[in-house]
N, C-alpha and C. Protein backbone atom coordinates (compact mmCIF):
# COMPACT_ATOMS: atom_id res chain seq x y z
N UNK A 1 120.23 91.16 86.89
CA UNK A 1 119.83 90.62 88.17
C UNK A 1 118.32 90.50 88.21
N UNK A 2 117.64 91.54 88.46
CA UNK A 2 116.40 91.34 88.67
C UNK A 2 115.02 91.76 86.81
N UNK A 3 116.16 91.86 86.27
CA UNK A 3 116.05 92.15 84.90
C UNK A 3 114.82 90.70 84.18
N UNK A 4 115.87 89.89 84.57
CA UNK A 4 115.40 88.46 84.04
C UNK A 4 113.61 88.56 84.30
N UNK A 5 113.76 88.66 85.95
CA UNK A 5 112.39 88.43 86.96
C UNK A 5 111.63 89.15 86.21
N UNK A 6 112.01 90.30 85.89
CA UNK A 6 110.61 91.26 85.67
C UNK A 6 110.70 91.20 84.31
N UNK A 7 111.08 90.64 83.62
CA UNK A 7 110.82 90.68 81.94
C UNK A 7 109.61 90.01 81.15
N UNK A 8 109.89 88.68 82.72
CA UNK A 8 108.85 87.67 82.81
C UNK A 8 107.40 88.17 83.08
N UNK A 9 107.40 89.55 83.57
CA UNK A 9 106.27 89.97 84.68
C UNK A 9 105.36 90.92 83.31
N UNK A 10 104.18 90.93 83.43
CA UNK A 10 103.61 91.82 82.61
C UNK A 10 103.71 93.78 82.64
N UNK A 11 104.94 93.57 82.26
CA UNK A 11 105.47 95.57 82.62
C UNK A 11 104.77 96.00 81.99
N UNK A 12 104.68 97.50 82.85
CA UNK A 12 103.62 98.68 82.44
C UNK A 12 102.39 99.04 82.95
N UNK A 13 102.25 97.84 83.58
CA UNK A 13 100.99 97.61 84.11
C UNK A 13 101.03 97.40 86.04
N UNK A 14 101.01 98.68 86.10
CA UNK A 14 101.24 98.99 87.40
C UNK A 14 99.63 98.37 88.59
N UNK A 15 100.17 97.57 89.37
CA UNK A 15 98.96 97.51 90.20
C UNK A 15 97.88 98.25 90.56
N UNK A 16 97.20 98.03 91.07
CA UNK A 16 95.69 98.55 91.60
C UNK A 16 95.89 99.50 92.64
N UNK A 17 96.62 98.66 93.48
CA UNK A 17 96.52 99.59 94.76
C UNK A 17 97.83 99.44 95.39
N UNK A 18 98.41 100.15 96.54
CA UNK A 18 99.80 100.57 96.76
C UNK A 18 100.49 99.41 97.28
N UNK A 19 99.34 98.76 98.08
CA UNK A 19 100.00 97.77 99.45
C UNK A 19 100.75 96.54 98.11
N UNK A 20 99.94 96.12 97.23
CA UNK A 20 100.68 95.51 96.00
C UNK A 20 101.42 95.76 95.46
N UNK A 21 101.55 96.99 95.29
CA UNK A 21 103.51 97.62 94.76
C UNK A 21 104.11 97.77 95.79
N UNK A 22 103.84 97.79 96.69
CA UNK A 22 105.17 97.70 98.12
C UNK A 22 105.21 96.45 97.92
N UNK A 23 104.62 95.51 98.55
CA UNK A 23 104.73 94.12 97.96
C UNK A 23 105.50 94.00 97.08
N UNK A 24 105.04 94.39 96.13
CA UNK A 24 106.36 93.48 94.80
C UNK A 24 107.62 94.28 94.83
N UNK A 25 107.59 95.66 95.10
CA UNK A 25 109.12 96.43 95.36
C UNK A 25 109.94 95.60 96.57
N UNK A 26 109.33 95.43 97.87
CA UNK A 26 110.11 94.79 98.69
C UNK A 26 110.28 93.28 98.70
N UNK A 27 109.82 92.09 97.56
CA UNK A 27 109.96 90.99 97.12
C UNK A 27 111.11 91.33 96.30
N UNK A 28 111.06 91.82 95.36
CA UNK A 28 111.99 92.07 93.95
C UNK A 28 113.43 92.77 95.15
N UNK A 29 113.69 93.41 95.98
CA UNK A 29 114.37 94.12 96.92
C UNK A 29 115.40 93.00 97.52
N UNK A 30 114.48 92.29 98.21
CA UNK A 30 115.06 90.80 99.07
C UNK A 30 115.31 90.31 97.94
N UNK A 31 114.96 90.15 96.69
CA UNK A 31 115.43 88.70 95.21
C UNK A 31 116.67 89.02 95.14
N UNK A 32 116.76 90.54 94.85
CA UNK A 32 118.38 90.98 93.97
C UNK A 32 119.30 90.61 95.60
N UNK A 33 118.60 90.75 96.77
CA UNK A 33 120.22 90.65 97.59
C UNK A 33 120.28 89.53 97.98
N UNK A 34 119.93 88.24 97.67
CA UNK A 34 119.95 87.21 97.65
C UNK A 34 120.89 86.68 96.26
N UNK A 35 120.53 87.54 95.24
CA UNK A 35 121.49 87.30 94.39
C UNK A 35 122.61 87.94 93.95
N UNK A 36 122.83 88.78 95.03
CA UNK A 36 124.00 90.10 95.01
C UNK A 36 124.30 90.54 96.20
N UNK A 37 125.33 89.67 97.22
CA UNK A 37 125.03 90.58 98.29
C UNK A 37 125.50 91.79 98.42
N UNK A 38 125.86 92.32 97.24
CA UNK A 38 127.14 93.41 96.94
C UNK A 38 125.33 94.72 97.10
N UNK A 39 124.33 93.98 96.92
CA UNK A 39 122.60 95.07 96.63
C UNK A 39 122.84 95.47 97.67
N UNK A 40 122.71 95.10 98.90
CA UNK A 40 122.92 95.22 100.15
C UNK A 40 123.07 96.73 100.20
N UNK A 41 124.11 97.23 99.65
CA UNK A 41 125.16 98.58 100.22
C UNK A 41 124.23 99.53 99.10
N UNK A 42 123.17 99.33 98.06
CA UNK A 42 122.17 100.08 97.23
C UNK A 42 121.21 100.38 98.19
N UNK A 43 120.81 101.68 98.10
CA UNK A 43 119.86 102.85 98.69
C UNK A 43 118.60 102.03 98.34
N UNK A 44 117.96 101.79 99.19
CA UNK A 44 116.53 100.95 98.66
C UNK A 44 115.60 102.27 97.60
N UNK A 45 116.17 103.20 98.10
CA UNK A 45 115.51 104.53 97.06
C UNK A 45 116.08 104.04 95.60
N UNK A 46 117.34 103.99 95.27
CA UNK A 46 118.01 104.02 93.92
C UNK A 46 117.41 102.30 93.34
N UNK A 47 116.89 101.30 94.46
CA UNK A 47 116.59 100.14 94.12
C UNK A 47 115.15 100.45 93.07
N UNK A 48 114.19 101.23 94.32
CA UNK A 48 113.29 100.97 93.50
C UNK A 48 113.07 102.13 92.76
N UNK A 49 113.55 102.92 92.22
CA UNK A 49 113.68 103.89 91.34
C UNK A 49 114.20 102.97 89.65
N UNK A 50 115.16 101.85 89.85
CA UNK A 50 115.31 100.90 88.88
C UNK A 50 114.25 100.00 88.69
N UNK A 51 113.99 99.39 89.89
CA UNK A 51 112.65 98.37 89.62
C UNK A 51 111.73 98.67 88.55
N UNK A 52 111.19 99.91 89.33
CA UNK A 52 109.64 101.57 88.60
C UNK A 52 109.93 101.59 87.06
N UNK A 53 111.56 101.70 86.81
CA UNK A 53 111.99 102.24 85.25
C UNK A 53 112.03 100.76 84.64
N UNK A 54 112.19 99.68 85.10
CA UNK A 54 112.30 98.17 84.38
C UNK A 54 110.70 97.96 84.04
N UNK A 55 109.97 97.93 85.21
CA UNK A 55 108.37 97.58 85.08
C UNK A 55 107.72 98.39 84.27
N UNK A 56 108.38 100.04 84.16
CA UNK A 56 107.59 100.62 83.26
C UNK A 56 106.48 101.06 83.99
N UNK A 57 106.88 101.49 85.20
CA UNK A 57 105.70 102.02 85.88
C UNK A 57 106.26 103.92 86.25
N UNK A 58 104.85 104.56 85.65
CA UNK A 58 105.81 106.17 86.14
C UNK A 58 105.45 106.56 87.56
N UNK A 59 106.09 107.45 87.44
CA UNK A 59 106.40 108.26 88.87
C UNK A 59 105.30 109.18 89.46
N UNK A 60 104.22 108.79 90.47
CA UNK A 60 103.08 109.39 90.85
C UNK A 60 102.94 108.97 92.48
N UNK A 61 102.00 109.51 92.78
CA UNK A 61 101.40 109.51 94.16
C UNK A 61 101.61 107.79 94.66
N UNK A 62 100.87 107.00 93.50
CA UNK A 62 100.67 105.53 94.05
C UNK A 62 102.02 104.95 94.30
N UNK A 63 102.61 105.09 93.35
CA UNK A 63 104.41 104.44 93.59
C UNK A 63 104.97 105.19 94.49
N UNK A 64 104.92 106.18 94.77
CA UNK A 64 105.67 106.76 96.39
C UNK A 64 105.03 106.00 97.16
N UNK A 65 103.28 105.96 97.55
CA UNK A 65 103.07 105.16 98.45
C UNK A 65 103.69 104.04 98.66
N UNK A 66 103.67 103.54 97.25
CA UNK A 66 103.84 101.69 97.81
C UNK A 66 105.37 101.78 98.18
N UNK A 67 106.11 102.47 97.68
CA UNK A 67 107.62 102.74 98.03
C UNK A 67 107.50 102.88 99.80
N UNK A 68 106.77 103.60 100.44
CA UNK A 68 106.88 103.55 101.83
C UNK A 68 106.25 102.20 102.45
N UNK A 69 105.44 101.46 101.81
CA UNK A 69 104.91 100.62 102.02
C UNK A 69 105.92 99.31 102.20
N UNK A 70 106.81 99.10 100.92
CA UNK A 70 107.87 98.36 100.71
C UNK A 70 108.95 98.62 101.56
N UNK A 71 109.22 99.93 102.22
CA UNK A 71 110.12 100.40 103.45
C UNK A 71 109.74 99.53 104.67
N UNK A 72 108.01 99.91 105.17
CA UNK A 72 107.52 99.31 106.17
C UNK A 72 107.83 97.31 106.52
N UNK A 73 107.59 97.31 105.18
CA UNK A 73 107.89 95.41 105.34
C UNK A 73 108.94 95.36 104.82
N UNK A 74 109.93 95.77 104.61
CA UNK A 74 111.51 95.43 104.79
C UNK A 74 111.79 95.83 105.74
N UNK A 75 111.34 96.70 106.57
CA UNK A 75 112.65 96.94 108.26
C UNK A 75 111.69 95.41 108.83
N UNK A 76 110.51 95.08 108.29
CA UNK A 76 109.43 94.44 109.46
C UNK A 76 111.12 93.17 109.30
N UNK A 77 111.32 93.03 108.28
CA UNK A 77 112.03 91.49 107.82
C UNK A 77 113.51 92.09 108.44
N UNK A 78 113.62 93.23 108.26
CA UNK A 78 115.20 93.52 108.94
C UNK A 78 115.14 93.11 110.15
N UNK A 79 114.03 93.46 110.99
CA UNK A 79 113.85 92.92 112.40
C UNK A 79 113.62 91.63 112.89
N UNK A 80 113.31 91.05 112.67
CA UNK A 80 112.48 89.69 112.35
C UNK A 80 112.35 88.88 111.74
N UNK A 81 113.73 88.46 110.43
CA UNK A 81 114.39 87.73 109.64
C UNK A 81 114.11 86.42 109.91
N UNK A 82 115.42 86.27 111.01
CA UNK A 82 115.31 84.71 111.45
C UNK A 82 113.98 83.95 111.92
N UNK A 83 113.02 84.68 112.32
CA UNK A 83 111.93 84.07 113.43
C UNK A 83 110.74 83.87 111.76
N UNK A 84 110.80 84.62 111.06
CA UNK A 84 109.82 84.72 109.70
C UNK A 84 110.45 83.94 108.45
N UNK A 85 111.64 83.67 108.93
CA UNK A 85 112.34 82.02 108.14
C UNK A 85 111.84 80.62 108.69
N UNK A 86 112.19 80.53 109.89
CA UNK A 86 111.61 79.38 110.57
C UNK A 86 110.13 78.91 110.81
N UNK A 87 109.31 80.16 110.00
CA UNK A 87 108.13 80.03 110.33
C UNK A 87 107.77 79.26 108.84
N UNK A 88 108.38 79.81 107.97
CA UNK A 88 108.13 79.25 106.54
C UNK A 88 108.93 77.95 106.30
N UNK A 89 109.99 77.81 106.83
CA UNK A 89 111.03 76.06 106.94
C UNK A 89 109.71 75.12 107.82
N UNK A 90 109.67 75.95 109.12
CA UNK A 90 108.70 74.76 109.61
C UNK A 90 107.42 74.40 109.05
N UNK A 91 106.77 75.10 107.95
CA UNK A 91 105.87 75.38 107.10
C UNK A 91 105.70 74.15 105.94
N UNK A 92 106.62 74.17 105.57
CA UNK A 92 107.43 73.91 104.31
C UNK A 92 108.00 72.28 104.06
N UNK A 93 106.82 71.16 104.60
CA UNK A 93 107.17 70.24 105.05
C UNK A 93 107.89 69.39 103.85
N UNK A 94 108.57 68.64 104.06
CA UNK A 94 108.68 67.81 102.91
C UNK A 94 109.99 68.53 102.01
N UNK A 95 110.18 69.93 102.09
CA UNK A 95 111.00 71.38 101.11
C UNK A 95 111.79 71.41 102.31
N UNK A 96 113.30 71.06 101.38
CA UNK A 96 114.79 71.05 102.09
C UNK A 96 114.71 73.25 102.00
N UNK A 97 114.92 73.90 102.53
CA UNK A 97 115.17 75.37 102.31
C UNK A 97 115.60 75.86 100.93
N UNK A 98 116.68 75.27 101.28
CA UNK A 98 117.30 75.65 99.33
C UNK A 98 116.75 75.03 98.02
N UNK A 99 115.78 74.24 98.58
CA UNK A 99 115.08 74.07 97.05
C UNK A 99 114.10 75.22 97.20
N UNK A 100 114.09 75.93 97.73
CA UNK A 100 112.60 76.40 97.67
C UNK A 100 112.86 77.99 96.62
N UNK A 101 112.66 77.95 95.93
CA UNK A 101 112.75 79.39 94.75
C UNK A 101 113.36 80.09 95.44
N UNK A 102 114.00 81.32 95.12
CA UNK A 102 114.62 82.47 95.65
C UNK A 102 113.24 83.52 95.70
N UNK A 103 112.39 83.54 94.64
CA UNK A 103 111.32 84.37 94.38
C UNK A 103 110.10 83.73 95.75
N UNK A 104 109.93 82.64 95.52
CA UNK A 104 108.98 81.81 96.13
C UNK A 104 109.02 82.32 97.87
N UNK A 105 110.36 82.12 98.04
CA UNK A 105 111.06 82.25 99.26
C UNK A 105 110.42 83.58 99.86
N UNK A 106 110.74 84.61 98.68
CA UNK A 106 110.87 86.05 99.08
C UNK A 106 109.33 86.51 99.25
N UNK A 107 108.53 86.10 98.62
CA UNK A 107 107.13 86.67 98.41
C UNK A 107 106.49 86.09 99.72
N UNK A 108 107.14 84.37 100.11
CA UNK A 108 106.45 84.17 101.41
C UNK A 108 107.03 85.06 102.92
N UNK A 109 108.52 85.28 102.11
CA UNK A 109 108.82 86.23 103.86
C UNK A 109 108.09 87.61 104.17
N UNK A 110 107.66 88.43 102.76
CA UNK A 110 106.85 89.58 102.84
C UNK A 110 105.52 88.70 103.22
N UNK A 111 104.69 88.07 103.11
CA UNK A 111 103.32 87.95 103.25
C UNK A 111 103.49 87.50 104.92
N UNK A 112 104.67 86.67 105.69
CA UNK A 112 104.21 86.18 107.01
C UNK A 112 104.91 87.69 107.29
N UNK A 113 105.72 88.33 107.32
CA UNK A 113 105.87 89.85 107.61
C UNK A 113 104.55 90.25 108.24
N UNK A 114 103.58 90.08 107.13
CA UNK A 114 102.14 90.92 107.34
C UNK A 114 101.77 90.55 108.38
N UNK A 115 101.28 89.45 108.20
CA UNK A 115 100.21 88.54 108.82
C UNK A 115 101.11 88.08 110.51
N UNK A 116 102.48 88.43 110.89
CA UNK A 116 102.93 88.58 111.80
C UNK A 116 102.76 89.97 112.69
N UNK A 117 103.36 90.80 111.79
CA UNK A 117 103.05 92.38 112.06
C UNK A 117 102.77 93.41 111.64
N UNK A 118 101.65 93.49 110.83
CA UNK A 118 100.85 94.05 110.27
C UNK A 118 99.44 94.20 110.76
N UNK A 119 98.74 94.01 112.06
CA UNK A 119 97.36 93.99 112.18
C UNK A 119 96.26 94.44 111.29
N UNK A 120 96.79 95.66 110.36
CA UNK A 120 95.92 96.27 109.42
C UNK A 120 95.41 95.51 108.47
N UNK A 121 96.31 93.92 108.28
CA UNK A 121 96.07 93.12 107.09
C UNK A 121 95.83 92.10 107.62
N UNK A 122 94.34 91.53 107.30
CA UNK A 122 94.12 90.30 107.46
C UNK A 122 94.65 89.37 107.02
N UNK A 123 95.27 88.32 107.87
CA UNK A 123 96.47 86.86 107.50
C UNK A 123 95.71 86.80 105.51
N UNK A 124 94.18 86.74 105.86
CA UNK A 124 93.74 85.81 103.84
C UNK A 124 94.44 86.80 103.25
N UNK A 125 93.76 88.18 103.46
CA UNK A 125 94.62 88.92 101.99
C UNK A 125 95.70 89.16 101.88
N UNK A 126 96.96 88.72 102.67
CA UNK A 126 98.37 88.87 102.86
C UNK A 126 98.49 87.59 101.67
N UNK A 127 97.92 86.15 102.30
CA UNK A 127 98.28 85.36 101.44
C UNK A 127 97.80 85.21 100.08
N UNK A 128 96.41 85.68 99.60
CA UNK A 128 95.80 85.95 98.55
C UNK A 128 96.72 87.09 97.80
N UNK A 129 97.20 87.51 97.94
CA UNK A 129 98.41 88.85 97.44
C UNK A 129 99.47 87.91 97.26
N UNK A 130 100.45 87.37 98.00
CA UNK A 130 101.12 86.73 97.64
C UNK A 130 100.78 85.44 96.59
N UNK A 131 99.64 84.84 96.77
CA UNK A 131 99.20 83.50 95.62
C UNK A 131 99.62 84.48 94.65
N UNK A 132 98.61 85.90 93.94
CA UNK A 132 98.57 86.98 93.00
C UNK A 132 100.12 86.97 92.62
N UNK A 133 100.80 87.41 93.38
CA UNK A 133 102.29 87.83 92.79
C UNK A 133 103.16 87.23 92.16
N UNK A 134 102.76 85.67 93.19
CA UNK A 134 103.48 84.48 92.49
C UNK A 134 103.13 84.04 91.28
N UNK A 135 101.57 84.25 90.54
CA UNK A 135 101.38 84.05 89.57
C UNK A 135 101.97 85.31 88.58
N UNK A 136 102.85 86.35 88.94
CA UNK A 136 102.94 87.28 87.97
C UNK A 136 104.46 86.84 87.85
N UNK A 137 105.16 86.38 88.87
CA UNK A 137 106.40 86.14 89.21
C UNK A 137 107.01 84.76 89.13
N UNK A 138 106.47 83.97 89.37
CA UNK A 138 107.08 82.23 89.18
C UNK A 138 106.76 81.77 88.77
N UNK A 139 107.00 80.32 89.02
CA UNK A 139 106.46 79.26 88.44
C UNK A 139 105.41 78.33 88.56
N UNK A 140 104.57 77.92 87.54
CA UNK A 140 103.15 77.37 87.22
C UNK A 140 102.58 76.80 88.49
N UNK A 141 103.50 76.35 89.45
CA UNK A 141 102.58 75.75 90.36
C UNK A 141 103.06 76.42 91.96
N UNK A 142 103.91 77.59 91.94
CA UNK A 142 104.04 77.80 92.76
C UNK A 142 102.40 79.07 93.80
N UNK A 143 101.89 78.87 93.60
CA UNK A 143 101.15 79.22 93.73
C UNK A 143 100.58 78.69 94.73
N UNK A 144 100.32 77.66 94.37
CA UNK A 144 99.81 76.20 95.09
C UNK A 144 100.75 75.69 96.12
N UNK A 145 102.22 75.71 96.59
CA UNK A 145 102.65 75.73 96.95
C UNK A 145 102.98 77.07 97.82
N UNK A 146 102.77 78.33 97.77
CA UNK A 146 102.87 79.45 98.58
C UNK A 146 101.25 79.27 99.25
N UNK A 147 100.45 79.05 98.58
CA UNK A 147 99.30 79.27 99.38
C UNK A 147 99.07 78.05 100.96
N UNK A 148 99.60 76.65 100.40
CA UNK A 148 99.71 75.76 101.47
C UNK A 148 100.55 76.08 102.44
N UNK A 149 101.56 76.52 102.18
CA UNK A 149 102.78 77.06 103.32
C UNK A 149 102.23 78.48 103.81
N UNK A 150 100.84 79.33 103.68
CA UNK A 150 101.28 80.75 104.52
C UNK A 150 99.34 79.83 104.77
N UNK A 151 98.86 79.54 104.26
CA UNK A 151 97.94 78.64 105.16
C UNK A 151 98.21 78.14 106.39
N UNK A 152 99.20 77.57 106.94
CA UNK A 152 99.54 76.49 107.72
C UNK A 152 100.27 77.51 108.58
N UNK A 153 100.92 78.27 107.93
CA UNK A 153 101.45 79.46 109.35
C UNK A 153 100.43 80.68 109.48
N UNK A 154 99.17 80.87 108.79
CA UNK A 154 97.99 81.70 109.14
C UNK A 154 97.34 80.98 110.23
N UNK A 155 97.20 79.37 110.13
CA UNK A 155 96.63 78.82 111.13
C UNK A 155 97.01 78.04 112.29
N UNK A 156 98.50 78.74 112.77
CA UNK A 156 99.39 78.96 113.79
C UNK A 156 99.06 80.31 114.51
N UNK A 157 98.54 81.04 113.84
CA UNK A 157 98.53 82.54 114.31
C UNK A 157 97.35 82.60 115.38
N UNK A 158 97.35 83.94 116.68
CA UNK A 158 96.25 83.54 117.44
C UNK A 158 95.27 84.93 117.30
N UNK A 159 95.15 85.15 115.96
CA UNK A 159 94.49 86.68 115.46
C UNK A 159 93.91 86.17 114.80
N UNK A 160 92.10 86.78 114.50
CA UNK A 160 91.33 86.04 113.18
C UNK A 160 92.17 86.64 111.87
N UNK A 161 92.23 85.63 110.78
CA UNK A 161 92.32 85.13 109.53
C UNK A 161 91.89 86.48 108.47
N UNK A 162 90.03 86.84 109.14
CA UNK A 162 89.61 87.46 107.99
C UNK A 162 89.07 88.91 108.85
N UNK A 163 90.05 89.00 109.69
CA UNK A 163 89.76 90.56 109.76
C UNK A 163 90.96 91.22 110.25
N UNK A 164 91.38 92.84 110.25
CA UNK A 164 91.94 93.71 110.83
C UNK A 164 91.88 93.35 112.32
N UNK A 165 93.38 93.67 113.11
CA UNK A 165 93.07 93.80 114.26
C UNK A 165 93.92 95.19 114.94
N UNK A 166 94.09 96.19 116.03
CA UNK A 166 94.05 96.96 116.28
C UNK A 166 95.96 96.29 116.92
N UNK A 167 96.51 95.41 117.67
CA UNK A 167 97.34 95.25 118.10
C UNK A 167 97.79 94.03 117.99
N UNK A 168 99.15 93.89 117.68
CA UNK A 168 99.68 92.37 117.32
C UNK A 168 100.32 92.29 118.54
């Protein structure tokens, strides 16, 4: 399942900092149950305890963090699914839904997550993280394509772009 994804990905080489491994734990999280809805009924603990052992990343302080991190923006999407779909369809001009990657898909519902309800993260580096991921994760030009679509719903938003704010 998610074997393929990350084989592609440069394993071993664990990110910098946490908010980027929550990120990619809760992208890679949403991929497999999109392609399994049977993932669904998997302990997001036992999920990313497989992810950690595929990527080749060990078991320390930073990967627990980002593990709570990846908790935080998956309930954000458990809550707020439908409204953080329509934000990326209406986004997404020209892109019928189902063409749009399963990966592609997933990395943009964690980044408008943020930049919806996250105040701690400024809308750029939500989407600058996601451009990042997509280049570790897809394809050659999706990049360019995630950055135009969380552009266009950053500049829907009525919070500045390039700073922290205290309340969404």
């Amino acid at each position: 399942m998610i074997e393929e994804l990350i084989s592609d990905n440069d394993s071993g080489r664990m990110p910098g900092h946490t908010k980027r491994i929550g990120r990619e734990l809760a992208m890679l999280y949403l991929f497999s149950g999109e392609l399994n809805k049977d993932h669904l009924t998997v302990e997001r603990s036992e999920f990313y305890a497989e992810a950690a052992n595929l990527l080749k990343w060990r078991e320390n302080r930073q990967l627990r963090k980002g593990r709570e991190y990846a908790d935080e923006l998956l309930d954000l999407y458990v809550l707020h699914g439908p409204d953080v779909d329509e934000r990326i369809k209406r986004q997404s001009r020209n892109w019928e839904w189902d063409r749009i990657s399963l990966v592609d898909k997933n990395i943009m519902r964690i980044a408008v997550c943020e930049m919806l309800y996250m105040g701690e993260v400024p809308p750029v580096v939500s989407i600058n993280e996601a451009v990042e991921i997509a280049m570790d994760y897809s394809g050659e030009h999706s990049g360019n394509f995630i950055n135009g679509v969380l552009n266009a719903v950053k500049d829907q938003l009525s919070r500045p772009a390039r700073e922290a704010v205290d309340n969404l």
